[in-house]
PDB file of N, CA and C in Angstrom:
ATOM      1  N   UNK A   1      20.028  27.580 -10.990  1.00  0.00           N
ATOM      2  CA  UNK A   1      18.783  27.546 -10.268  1.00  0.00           C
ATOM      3  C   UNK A   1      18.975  28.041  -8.834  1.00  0.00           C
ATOM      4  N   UNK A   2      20.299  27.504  -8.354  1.00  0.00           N
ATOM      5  CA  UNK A   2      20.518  28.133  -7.083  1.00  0.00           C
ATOM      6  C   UNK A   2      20.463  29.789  -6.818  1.00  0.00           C
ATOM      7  N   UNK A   3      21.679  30.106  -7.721  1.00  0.00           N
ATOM      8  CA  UNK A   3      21.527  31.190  -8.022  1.00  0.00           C
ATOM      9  C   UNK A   3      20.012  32.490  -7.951  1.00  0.00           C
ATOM     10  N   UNK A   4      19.299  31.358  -8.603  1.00  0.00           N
ATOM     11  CA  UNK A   4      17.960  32.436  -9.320  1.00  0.00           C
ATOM     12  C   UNK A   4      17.052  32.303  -7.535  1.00  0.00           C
ATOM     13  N   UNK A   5      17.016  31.031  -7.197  1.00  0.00           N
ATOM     14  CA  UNK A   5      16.136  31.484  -6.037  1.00  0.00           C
ATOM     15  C   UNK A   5      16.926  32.410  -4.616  1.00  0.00           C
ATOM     16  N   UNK A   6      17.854  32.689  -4.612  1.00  0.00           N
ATOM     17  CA  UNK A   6      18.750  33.049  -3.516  1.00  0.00           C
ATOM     18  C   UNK A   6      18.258  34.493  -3.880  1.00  0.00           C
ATOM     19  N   UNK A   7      18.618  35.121  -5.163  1.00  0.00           N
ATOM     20  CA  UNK A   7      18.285  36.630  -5.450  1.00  0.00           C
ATOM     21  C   UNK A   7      16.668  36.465  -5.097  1.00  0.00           C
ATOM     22  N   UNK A   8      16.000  35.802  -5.263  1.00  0.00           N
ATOM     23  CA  UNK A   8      14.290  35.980  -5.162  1.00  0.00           C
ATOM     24  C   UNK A   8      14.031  35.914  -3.878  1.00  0.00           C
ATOM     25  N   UNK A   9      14.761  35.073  -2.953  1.00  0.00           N
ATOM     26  CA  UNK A   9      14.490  35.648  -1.668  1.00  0.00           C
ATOM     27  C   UNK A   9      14.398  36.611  -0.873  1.00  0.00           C
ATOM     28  N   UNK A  10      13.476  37.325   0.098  1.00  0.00           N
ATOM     29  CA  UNK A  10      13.904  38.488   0.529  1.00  0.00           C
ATOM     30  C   UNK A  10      14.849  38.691   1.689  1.00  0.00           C
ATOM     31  N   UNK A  11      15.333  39.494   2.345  1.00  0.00           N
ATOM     32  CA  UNK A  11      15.822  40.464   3.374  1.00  0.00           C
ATOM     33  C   UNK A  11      17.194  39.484   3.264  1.00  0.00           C
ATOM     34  N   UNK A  12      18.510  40.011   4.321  1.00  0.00           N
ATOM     35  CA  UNK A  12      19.540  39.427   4.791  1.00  0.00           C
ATOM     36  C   UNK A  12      19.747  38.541   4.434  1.00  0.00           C
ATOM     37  N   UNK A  13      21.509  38.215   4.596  1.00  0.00           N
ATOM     38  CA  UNK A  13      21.827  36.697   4.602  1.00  0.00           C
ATOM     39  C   UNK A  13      21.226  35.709   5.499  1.00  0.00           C
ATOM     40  N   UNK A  14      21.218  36.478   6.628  1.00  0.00           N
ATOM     41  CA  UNK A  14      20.933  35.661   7.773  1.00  0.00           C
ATOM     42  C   UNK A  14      19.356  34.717   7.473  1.00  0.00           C
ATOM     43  N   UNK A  15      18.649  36.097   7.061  1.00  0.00           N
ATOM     44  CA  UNK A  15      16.949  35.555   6.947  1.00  0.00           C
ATOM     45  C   UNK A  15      16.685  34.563   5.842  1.00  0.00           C
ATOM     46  N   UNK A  16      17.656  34.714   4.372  1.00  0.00           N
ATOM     47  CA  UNK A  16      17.454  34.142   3.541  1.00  0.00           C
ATOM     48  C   UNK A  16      17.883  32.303   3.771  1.00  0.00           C
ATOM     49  N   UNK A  17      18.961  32.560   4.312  1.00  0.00           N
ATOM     50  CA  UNK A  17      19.596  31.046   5.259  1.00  0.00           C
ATOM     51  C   UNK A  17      18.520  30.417   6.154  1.00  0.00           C
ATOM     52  N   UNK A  18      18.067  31.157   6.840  1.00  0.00           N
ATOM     53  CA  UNK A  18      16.633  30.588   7.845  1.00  0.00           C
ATOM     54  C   UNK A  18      15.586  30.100   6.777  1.00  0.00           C
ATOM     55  N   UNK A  19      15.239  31.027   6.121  1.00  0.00           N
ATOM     56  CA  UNK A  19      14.236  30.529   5.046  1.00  0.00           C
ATOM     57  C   UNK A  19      14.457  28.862   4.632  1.00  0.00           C
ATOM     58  N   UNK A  20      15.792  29.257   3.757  1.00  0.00           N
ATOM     59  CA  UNK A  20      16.177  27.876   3.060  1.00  0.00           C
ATOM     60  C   UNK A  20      16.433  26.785   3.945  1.00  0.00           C
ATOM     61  N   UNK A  21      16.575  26.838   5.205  1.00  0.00           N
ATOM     62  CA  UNK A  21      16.709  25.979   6.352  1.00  0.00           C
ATOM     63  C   UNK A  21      15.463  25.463   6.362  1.00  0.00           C
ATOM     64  N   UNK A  22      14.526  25.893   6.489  1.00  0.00           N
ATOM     65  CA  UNK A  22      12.836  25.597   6.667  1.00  0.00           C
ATOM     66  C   UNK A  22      12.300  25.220   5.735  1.00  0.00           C
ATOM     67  N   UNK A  23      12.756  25.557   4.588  1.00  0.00           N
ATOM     68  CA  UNK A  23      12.241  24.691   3.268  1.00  0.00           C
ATOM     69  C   UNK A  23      12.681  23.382   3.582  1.00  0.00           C
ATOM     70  N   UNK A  24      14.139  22.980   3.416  1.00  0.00           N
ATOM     71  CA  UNK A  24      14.626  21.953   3.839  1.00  0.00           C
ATOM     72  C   UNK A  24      14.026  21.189   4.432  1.00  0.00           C
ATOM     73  N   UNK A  25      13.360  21.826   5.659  1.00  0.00           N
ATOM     74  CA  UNK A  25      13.174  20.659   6.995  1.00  0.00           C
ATOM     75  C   UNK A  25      11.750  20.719   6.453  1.00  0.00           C
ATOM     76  N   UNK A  26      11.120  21.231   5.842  1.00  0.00           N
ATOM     77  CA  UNK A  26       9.354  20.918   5.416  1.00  0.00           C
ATOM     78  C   UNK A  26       9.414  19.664   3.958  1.00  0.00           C
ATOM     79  N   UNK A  27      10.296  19.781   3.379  1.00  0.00           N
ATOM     80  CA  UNK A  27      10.446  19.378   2.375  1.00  0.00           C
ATOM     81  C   UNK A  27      11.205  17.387   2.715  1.00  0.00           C
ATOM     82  N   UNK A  28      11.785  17.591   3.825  1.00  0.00           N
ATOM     83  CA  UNK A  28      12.409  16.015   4.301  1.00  0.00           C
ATOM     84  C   UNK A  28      11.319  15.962   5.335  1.00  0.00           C
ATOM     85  N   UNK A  29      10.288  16.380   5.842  1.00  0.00           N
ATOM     86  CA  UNK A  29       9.573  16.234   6.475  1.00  0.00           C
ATOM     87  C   UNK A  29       8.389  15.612   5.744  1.00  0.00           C
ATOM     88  N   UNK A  30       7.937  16.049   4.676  1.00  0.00           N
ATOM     89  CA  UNK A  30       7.045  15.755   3.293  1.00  0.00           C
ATOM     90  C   UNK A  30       7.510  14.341   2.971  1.00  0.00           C
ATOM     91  N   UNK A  31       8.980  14.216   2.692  1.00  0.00           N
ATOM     92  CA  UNK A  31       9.521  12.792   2.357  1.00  0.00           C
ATOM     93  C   UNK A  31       9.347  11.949   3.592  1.00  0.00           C
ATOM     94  N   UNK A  32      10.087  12.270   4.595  1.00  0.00           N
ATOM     95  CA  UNK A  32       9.564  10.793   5.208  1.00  0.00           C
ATOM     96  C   UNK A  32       8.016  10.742   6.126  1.00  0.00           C
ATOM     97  N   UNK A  33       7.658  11.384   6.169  1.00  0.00           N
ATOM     98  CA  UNK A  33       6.315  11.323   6.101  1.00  0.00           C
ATOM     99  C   UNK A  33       4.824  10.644   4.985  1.00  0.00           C
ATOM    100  N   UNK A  34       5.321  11.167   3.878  1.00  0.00           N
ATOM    101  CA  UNK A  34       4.216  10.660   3.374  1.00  0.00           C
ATOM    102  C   UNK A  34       4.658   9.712   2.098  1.00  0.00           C
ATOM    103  N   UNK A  35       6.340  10.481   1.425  1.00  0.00           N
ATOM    104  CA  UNK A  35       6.243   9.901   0.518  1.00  0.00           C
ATOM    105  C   UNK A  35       7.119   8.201   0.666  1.00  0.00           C
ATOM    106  N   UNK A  36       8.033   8.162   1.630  1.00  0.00           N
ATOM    107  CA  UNK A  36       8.747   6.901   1.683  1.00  0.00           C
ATOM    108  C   UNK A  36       7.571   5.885   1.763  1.00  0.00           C
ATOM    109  N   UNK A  37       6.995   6.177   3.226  1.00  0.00           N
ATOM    110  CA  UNK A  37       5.888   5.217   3.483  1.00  0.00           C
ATOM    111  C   UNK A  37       5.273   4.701   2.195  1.00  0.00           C
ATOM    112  N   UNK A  38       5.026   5.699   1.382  1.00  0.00           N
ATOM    113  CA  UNK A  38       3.733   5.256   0.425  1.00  0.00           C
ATOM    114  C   UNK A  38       4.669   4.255  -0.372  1.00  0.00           C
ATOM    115  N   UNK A  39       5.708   4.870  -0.845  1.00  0.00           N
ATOM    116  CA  UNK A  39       7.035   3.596  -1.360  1.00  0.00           C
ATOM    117  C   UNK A  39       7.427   2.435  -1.217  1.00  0.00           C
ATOM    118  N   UNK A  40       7.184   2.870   0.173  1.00  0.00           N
ATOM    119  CA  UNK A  40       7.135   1.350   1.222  1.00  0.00           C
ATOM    120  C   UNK A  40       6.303   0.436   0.880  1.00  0.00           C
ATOM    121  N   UNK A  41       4.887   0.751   1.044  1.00  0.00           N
ATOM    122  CA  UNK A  41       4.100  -0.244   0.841  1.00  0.00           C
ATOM    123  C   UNK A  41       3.478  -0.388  -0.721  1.00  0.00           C
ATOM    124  N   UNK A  42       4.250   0.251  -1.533  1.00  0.00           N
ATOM    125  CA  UNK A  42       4.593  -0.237  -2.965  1.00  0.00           C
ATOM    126  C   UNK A  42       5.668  -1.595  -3.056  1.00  0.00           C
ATOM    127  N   UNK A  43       6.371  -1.506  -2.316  1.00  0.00           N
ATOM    128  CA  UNK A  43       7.412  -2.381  -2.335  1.00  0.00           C
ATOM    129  C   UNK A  43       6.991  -3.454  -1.609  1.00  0.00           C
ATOM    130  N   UNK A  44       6.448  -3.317  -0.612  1.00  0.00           N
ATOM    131  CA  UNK A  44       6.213  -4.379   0.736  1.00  0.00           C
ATOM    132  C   UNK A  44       6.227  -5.772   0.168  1.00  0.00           C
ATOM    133  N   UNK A  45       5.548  -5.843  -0.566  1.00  0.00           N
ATOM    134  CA  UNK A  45       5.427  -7.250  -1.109  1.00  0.00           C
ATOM    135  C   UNK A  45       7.007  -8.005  -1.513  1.00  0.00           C
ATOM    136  N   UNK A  46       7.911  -7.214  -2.125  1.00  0.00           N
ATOM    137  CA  UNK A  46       9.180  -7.754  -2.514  1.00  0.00           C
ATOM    138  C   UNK A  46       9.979  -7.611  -1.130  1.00  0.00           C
ATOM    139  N   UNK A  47       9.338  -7.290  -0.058  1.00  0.00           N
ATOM    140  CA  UNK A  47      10.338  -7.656   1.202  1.00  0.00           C
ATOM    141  C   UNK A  47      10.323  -8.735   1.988  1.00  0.00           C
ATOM    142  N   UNK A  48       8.934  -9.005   1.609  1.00  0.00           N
ATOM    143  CA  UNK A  48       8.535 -10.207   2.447  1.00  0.00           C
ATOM    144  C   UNK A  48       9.122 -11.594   2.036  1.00  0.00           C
ATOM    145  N   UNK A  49      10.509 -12.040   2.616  1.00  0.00           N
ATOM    146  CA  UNK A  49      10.831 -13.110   2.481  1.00  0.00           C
ATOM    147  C   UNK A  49      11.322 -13.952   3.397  1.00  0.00           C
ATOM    148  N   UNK A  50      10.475 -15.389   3.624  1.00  0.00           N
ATOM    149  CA  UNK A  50      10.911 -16.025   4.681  1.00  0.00           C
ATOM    150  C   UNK A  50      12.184 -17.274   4.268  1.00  0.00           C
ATOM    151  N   UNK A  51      13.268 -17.651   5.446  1.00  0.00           N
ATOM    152  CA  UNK A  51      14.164 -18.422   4.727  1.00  0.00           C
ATOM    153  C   UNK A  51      13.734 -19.793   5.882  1.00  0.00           C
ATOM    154  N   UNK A  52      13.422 -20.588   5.690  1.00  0.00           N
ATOM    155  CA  UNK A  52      13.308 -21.717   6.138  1.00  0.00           C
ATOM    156  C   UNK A  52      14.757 -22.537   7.089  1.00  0.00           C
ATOM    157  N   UNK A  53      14.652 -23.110   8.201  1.00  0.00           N
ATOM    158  CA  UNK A  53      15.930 -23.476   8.561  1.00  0.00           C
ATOM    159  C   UNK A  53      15.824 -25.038   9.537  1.00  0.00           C
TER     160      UNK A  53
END
């Protein structure tokens, strides 16, 4: 798969590296942005624990 998108990219090494750099950072940007959070407060309820003392 690596392979197949590297040839589908266009121009240079250089440009194709920038590209895949920016996917990267849009793509962990997507994750903690919208999708952890939403995870989060799927979970929220199993975090909430108080210990008495």
């Amino acid at each position: 798969m690596y392979a197949a998108l590297w040839r589908i990219l266009p121009g240079p090494v250089w440009v194709r590296i920038l590209i895949l750099v920016v996917l990267a950072a849009i793509v962990l940007a997507v994750l903690a942005f919208w999708v952890f959070p939403w995870i989060d407060d799927l979970t929220a309820p199993v975090q909430d624990v108080t210990v008495d003392q």
